[in-house]
Protein backbone atom coordinates (compact mmCIF):
# COMPACT_ATOMS: atom_id res chain seq x y z
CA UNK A 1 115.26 29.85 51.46
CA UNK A 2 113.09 32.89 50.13
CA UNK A 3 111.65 35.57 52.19
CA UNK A 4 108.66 36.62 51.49
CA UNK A 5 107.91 40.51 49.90
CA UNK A 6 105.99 41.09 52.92
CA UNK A 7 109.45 40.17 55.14
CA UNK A 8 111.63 42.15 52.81
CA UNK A 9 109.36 45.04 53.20
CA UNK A 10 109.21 44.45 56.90
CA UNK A 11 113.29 44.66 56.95
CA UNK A 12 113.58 47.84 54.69
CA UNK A 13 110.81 50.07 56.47
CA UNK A 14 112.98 49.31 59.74
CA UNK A 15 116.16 50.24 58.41
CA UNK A 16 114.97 53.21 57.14
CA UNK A 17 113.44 54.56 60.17
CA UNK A 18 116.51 53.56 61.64
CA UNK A 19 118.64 55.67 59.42
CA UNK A 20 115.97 58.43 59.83
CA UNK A 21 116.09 58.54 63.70
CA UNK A 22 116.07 61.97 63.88
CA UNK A 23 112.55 62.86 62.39
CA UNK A 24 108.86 61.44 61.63
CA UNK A 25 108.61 59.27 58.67
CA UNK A 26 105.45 58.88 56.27
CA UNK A 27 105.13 55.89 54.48
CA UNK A 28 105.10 57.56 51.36
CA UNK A 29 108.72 58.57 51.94
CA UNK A 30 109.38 54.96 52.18
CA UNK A 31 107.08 54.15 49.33
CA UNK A 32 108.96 57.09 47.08
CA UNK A 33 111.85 55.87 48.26
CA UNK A 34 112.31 51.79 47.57
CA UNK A 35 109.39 51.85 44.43
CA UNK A 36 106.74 50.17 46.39
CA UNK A 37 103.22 49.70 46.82
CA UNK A 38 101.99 52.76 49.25
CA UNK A 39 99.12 50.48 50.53
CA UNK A 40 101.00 47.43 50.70
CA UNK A 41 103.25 48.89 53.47
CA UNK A 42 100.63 50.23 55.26
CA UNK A 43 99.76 47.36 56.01
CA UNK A 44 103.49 46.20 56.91
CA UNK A 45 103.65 48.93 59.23
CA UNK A 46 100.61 47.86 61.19
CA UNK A 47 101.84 45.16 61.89
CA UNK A 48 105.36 46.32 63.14
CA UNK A 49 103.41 48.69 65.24
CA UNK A 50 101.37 46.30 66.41
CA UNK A 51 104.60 43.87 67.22
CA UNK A 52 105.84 46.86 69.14
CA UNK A 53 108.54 47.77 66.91
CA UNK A 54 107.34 51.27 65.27
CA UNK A 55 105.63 54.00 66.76
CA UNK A 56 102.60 55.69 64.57
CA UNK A 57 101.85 59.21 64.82
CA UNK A 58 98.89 60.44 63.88
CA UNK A 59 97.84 64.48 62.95
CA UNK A 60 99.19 66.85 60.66
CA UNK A 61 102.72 66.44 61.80
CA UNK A 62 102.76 62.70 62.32
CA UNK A 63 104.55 59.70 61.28
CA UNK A 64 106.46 56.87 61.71
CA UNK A 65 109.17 56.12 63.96
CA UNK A 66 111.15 53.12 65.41
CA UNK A 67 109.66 52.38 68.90
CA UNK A 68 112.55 50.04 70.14
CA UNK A 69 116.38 51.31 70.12
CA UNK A 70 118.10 49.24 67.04
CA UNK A 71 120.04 47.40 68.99
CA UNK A 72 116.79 46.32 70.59
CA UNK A 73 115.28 45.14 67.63
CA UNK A 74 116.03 41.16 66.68
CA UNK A 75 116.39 40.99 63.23
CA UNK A 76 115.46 36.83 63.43
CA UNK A 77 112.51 37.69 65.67
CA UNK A 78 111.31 40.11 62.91
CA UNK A 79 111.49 37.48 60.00
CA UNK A 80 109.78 34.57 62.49
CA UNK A 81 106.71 37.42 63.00
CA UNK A 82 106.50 38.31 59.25
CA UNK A 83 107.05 34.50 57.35
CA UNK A 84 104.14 32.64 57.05
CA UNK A 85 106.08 29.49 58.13
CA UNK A 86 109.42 28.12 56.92
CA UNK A 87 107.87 24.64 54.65
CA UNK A 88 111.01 24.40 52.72
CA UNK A 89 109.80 21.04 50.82
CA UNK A 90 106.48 19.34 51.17
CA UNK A 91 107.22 16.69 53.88
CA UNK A 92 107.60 19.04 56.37
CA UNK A 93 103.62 19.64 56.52
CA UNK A 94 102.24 16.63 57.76
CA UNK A 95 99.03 17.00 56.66
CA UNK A 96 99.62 17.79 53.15
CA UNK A 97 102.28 15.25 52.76
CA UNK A 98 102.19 13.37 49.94
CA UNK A 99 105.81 12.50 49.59
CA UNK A 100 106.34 8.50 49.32
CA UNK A 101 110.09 9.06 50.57
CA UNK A 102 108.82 11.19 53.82
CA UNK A 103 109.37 7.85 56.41
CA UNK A 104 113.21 7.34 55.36
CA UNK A 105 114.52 10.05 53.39
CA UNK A 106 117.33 11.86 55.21
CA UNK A 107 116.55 15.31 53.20
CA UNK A 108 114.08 16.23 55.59
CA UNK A 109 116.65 16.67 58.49
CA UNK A 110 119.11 18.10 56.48
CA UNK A 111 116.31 21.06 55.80
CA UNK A 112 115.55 21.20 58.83
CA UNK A 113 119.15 21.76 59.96
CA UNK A 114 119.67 24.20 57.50
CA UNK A 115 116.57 26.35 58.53
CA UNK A 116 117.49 26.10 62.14
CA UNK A 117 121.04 27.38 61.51
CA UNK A 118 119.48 30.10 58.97
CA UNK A 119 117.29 31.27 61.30
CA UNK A 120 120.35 30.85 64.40
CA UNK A 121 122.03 33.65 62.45
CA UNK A 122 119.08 35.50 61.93
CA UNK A 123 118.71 35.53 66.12
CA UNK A 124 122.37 36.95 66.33
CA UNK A 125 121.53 39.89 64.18
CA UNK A 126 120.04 43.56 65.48
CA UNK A 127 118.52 46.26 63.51
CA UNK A 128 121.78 48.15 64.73
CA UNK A 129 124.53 45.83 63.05
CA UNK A 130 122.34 46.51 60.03
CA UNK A 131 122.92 49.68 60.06
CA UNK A 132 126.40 49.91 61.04
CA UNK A 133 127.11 51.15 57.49
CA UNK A 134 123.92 53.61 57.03
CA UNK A 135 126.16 56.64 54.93
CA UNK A 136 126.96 54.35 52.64
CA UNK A 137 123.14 52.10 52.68
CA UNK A 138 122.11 55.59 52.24
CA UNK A 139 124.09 56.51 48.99
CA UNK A 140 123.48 53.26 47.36
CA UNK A 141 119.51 53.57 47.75
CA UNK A 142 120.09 57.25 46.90
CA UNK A 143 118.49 57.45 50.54
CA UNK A 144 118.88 61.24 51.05
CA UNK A 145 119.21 60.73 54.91
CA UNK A 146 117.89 64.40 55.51
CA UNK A 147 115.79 64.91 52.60
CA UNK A 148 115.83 69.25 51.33
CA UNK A 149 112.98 70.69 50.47
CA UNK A 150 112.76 70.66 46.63
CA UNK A 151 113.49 74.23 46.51
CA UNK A 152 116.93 73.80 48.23
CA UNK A 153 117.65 70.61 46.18
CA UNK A 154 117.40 73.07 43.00
């Protein structure tokens, strides 16, 4: 099982607003701050703000911020709005099936098990457990939690 950039993307602009609860966002922040693709997570935060889950303020002084408390956030609800669908192996689209094993191979359960219990997991996780360690998520990203000004980092 592979999540999809879009997914990943989805998971890290979260957890950073979450570890940034105290102040508006950009997404250029985010952008700077995990080396990706300014427009690509505009469009990534769209979405979450149009699943409910950030807040967009506009203006001068705007930004992003989560709209939900972490612990309100479902980390398996976020992956089921941002995958495209979970097709593990080609007999579990019907209409693009061209498997001759599809009508008594037993691998098509097991996958199906296996995504249901992936995705069970997924449903027991919140934005907050995620960020039960943010200090140290912080540190490894070289998040700087309350970014200085460049004239106090120097």
């Amino acid at each position: 099982m592979r999540l999809t950039d879009y997914t990943d993307y989805s998971l890290r602009t979260l957890m950073y607003l979450g570890m940034n609860r105290d102040r508006l966002v950009t997404i250029q922040d985010i952008a700077d701050t995990y080396n990706i693709s300014k427009s690509h997570l505009m469009k990534v935060v769209h979405q979450l703000g149009l699943a409910g889950l950030v807040e967009t303020i506009r203006g001068r002084s705007g930004g992003l911020r989560l709209k939900k408390e972490p612990q309100d956030i479902n980390i398996g609800e976020v992956v089921r709005g941002t995958e495209p669908d979970f097709t593990m192996v080609e007999c579990f689209d019907r209409s693009h099936n061209n498997c001759i094993l599809a009508h008594s191979c037993e691998l098509q359960g097991v996958l199906r098990q296996a995504t249901a219990a992936y995705l069970q997991v997924l449903h027991g996780v919140t934005l907050a457990d995620l960020l039960r360690n943010s200090g140290s998520l912080g540190q490894l990203a070289r998040i700087e939690i309350y970014p200085r000004k460049k004239a106090e980092a120097a």
